[in-house]
C-alpha atoms as a PDB file:
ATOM      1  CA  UNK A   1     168.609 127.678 114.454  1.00  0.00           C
ATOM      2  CA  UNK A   2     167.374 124.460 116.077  1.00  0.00           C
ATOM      3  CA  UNK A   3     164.058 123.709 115.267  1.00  0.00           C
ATOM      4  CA  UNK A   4     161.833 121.396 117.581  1.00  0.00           C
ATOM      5  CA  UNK A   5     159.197 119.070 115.450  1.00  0.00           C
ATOM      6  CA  UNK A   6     155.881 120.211 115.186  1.00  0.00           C
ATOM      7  CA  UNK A   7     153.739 119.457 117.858  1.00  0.00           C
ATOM      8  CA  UNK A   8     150.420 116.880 116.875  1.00  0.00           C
ATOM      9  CA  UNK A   9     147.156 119.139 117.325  1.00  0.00           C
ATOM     10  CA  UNK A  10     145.345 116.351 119.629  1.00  0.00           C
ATOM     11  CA  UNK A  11     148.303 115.965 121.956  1.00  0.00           C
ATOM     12  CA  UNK A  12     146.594 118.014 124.757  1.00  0.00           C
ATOM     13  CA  UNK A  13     143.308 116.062 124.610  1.00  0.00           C
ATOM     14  CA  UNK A  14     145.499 112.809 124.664  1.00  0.00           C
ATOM     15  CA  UNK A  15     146.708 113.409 127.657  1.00  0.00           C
ATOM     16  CA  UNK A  16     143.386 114.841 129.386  1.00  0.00           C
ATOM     17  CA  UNK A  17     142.090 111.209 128.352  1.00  0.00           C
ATOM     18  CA  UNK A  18     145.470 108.953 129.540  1.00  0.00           C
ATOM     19  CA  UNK A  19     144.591 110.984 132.777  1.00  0.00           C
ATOM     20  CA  UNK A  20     141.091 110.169 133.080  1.00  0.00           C
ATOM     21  CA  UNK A  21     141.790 106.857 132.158  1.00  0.00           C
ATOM     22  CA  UNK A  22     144.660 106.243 134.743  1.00  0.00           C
ATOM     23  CA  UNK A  23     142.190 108.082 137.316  1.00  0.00           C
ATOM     24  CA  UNK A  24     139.268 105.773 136.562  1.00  0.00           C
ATOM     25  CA  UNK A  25     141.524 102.806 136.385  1.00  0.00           C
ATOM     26  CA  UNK A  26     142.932 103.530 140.210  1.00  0.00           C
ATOM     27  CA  UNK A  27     138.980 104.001 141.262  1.00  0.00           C
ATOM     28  CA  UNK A  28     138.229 100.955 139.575  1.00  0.00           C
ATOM     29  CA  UNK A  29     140.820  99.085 141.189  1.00  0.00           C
ATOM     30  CA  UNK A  30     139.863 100.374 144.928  1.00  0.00           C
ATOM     31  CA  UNK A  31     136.046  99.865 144.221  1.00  0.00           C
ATOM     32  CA  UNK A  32     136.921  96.256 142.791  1.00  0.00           C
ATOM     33  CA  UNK A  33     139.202  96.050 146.593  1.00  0.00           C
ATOM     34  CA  UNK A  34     136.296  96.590 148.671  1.00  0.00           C
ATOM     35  CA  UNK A  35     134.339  94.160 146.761  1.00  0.00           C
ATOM     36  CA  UNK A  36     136.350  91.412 146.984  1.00  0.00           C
ATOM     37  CA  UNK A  37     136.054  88.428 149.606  1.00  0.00           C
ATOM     38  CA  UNK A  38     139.516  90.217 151.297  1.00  0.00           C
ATOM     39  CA  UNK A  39     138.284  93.035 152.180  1.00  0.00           C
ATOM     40  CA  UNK A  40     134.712  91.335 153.725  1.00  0.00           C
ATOM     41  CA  UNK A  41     137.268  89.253 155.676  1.00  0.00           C
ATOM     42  CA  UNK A  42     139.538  92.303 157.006  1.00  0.00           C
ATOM     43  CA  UNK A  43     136.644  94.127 157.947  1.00  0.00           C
ATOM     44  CA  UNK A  44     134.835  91.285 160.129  1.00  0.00           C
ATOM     45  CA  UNK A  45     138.653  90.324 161.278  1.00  0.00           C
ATOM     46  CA  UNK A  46     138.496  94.095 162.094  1.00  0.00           C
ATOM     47  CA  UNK A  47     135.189  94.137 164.099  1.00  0.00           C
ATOM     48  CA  UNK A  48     136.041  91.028 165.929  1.00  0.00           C
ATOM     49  CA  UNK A  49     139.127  93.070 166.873  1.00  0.00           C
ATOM     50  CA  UNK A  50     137.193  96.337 167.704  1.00  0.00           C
ATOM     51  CA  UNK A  51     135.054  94.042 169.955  1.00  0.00           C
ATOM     52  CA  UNK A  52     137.474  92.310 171.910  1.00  0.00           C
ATOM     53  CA  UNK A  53     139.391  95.623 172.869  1.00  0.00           C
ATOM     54  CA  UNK A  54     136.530  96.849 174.021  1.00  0.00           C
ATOM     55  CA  UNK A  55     135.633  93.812 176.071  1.00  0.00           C
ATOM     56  CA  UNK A  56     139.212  93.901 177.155  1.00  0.00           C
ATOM     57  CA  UNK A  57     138.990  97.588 178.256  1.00  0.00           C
ATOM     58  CA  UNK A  58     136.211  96.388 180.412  1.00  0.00           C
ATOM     59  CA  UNK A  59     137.621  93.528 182.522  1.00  0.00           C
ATOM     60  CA  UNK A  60     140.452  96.172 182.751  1.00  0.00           C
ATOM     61  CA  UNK A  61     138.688  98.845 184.578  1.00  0.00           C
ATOM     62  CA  UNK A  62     136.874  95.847 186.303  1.00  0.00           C
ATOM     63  CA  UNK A  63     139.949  94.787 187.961  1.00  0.00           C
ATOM     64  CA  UNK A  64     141.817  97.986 188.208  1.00  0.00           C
ATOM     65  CA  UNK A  65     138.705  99.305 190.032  1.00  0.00           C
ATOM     66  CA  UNK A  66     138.858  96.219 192.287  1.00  0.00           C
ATOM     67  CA  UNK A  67     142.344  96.731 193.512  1.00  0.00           C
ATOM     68  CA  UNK A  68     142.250 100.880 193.777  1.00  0.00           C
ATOM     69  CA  UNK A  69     138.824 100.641 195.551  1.00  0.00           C
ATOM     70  CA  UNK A  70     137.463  99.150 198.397  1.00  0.00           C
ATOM     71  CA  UNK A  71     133.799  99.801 197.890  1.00  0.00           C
ATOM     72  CA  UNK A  72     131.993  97.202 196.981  1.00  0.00           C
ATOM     73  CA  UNK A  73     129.476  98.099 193.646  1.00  0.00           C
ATOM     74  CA  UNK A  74     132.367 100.742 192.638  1.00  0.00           C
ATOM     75  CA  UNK A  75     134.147  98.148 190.655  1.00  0.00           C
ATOM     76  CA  UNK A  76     131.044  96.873 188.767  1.00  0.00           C
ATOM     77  CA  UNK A  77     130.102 100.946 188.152  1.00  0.00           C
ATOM     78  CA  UNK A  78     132.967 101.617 186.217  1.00  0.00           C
ATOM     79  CA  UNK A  79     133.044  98.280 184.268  1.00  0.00           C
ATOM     80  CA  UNK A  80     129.246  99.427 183.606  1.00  0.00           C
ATOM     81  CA  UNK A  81     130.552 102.814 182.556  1.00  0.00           C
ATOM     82  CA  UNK A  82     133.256 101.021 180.129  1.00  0.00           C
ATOM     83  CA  UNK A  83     130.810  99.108 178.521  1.00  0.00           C
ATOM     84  CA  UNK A  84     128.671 101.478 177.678  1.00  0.00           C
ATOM     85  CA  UNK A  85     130.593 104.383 176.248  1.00  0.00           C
ATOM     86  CA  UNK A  86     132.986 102.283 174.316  1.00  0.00           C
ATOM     87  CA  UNK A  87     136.949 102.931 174.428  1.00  0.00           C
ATOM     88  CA  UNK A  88     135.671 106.438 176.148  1.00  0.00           C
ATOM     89  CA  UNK A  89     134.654 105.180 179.281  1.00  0.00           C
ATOM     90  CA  UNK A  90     138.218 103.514 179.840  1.00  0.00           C
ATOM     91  CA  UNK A  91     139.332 107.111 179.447  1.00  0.00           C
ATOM     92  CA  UNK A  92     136.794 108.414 181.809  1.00  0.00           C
ATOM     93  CA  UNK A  93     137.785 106.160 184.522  1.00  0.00           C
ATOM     94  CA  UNK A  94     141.717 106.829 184.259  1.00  0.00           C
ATOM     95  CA  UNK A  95     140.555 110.595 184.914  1.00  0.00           C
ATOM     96  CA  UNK A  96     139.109 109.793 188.159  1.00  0.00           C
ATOM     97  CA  UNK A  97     140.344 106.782 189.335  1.00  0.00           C
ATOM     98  CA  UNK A  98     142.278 106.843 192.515  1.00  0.00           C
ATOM     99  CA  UNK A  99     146.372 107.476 191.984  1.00  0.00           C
ATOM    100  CA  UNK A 100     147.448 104.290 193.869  1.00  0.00           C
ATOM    101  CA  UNK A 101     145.948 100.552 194.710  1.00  0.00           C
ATOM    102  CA  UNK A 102     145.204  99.950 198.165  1.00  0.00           C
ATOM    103  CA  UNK A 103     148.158  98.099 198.752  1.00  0.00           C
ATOM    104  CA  UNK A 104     150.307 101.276 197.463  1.00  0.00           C
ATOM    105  CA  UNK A 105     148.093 103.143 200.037  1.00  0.00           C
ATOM    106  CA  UNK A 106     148.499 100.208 202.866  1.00  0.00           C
ATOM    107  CA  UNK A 107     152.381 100.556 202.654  1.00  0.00           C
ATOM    108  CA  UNK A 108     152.475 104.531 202.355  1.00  0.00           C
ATOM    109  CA  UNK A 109     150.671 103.993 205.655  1.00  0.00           C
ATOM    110  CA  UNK A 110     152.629 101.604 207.318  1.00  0.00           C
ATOM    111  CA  UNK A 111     155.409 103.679 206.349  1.00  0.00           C
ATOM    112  CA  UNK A 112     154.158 106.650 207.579  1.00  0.00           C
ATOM    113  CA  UNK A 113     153.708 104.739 210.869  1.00  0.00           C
ATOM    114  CA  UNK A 114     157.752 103.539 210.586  1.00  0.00           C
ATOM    115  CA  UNK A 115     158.790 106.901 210.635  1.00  0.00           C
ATOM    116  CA  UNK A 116     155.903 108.057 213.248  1.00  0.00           C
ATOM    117  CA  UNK A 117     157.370 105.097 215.175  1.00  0.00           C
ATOM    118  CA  UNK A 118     161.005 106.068 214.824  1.00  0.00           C
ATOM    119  CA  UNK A 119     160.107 109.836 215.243  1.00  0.00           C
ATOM    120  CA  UNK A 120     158.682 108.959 218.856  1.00  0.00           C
ATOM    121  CA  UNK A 121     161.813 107.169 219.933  1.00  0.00           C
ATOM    122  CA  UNK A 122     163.403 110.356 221.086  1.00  0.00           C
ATOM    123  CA  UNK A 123     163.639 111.364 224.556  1.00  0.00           C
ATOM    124  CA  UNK A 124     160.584 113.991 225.048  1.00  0.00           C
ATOM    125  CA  UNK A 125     162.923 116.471 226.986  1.00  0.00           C
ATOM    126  CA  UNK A 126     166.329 116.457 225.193  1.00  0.00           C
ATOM    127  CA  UNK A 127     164.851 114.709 221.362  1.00  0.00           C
ATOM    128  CA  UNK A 128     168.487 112.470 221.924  1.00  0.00           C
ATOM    129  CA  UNK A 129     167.568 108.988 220.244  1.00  0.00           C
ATOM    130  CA  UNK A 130     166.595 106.087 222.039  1.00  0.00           C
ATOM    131  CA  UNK A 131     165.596 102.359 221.910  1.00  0.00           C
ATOM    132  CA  UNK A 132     162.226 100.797 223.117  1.00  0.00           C
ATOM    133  CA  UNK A 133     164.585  98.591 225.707  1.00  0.00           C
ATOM    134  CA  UNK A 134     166.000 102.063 227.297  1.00  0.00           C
ATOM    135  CA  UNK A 135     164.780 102.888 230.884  1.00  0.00           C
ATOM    136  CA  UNK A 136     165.917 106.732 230.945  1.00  0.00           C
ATOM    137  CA  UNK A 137     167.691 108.881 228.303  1.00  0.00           C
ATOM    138  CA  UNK A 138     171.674 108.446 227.996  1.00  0.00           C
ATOM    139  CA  UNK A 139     171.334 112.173 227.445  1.00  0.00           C
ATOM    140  CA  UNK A 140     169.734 114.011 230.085  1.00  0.00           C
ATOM    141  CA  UNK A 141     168.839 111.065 232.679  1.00  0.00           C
ATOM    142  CA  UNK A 142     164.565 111.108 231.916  1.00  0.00           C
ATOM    143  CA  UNK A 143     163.259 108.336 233.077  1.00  0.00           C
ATOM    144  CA  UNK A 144     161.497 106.431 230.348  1.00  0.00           C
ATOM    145  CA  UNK A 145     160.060 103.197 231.683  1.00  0.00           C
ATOM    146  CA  UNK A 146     160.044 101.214 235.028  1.00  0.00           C
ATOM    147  CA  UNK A 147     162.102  97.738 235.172  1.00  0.00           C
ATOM    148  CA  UNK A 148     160.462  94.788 235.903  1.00  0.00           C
ATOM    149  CA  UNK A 149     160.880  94.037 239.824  1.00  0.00           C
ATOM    150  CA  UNK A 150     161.697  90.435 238.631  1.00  0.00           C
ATOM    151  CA  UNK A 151     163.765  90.034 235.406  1.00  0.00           C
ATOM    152  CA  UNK A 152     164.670  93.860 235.013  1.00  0.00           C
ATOM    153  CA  UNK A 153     163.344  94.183 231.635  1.00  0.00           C
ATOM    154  CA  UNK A 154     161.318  97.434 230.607  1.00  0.00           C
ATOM    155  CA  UNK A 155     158.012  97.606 231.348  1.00  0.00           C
ATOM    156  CA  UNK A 156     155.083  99.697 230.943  1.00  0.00           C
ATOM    157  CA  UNK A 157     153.484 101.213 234.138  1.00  0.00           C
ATOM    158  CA  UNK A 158     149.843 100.172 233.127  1.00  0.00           C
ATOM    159  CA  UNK A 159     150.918  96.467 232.933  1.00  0.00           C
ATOM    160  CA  UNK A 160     149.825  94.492 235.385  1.00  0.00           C
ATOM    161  CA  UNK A 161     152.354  91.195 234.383  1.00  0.00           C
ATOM    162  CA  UNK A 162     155.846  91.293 232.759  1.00  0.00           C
ATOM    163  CA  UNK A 163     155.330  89.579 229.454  1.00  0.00           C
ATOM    164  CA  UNK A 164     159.026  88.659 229.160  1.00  0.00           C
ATOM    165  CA  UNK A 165     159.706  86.906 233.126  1.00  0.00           C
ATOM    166  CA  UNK A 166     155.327  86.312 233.362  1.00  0.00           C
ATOM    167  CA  UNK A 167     156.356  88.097 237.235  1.00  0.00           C
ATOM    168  CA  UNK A 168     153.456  89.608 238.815  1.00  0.00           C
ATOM    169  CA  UNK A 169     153.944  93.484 238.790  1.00  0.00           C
ATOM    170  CA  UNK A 170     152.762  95.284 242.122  1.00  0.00           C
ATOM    171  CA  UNK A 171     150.427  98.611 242.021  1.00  0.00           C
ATOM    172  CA  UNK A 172     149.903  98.948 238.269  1.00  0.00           C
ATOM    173  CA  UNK A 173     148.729 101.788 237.291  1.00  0.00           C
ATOM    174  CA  UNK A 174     145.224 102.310 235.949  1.00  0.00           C
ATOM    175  CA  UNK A 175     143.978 103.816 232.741  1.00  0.00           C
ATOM    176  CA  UNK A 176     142.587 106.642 234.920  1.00  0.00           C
ATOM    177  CA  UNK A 177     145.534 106.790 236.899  1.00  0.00           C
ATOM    178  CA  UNK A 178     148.463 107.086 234.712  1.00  0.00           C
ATOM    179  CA  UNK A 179     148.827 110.196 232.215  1.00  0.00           C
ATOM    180  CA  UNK A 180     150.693 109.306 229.533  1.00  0.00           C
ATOM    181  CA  UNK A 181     153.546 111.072 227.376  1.00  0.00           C
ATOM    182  CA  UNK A 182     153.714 111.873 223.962  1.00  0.00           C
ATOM    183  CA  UNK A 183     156.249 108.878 223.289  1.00  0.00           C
ATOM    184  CA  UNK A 184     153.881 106.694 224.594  1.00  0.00           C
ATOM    185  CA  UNK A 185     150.448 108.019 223.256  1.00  0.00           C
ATOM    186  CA  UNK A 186     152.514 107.278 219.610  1.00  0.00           C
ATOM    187  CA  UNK A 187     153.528 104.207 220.676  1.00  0.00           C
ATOM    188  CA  UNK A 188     149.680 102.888 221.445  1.00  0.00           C
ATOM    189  CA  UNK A 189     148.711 104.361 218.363  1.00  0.00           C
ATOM    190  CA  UNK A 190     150.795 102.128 216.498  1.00  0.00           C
END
């Protein structure tokens, strides 16, 4: 039989006291950290940091604001509101800010009003597709617009000159007068 050495008697109090000692040394080491001229620098490198973010976050919201809203303290409100519940009031204002700038909501519009625009040039009896320069429908014959008496170009029965020829146009039509179609109430609202 193999027989191990005998153990020392003080071996498990040793090591209770290399612990404590490694323990205190890694405690020491951290306390002597934060009381060195590195750490004083980090943390005022880190405030300055802090601070600028949140000076950042409020020209942000500032501008953002500015370009999603066109009322005139609302962009000054929410910059107000960043700067005084820091990094939160960012946050707040991305929860109810609008979804797009007002140029994203300028050319939604305008496209809305392209198709509107190319919606209305359909003939209002047969819906065939037409062209602002047709005088009838090539489908069922409507009549669409008059010609000018001069140059032949179409014109609308309320005008009282041809814009293209500058010819006189007899017996316009007034306001009160003419009744308008749906192709043509689009059109004006364009």
């Amino acid at each position: 039989m193999v027989c191990s050495p005998p153990k020392p008697a003080g071996n498990r109090h040793e090591s209770r006291k290399v612990t404590t000692l490694v323990a205190a040394n890694v405690f020491e080491s951290l306390s002597s950290f934060f009381d060195s001229p590195i750490w004083s620098v980090l943390k005022i490198l880190l405030i300055v940091f802090l601070f600028a973010m949140w000076i950042a976050l409020a020209i942000w919201v500032f501008k953002d604001a500015r370009r999603r809203n066109s009322a005139p303290g609302y962009p000054r409100l929410m910059a107000a509101i960043a700067l005084l519940i820091p990094f939160f009031g960012p946050l707040l204002y991305i929860a109810v800010r609008p979804s797009e700038t007002l140029d994203e909501r300028k050319d939604r519009e305008l496209e809305t009003l392209a198709l509107t625009r190319e919606a209305a040039l359909r003939c209002i009896d047969c819906g065939y597709p037409t062209e602002p320069g047709y005088l009838m429908c090539p489908s069922c014959q409507r009549k669409l617009k008059e010609p000018c008496r001069h140059c032949g170009k179409p014109v609308d029965p309320r005008w009282t000159g041809c814009p293209w020829c500058e010819g006189q146009l007899t017996n316009p039509l007034t306001r009160s007068d003419y009744v308008p179609d749906d192709r043509e109430m689009v059109e004006e609202n364009l």
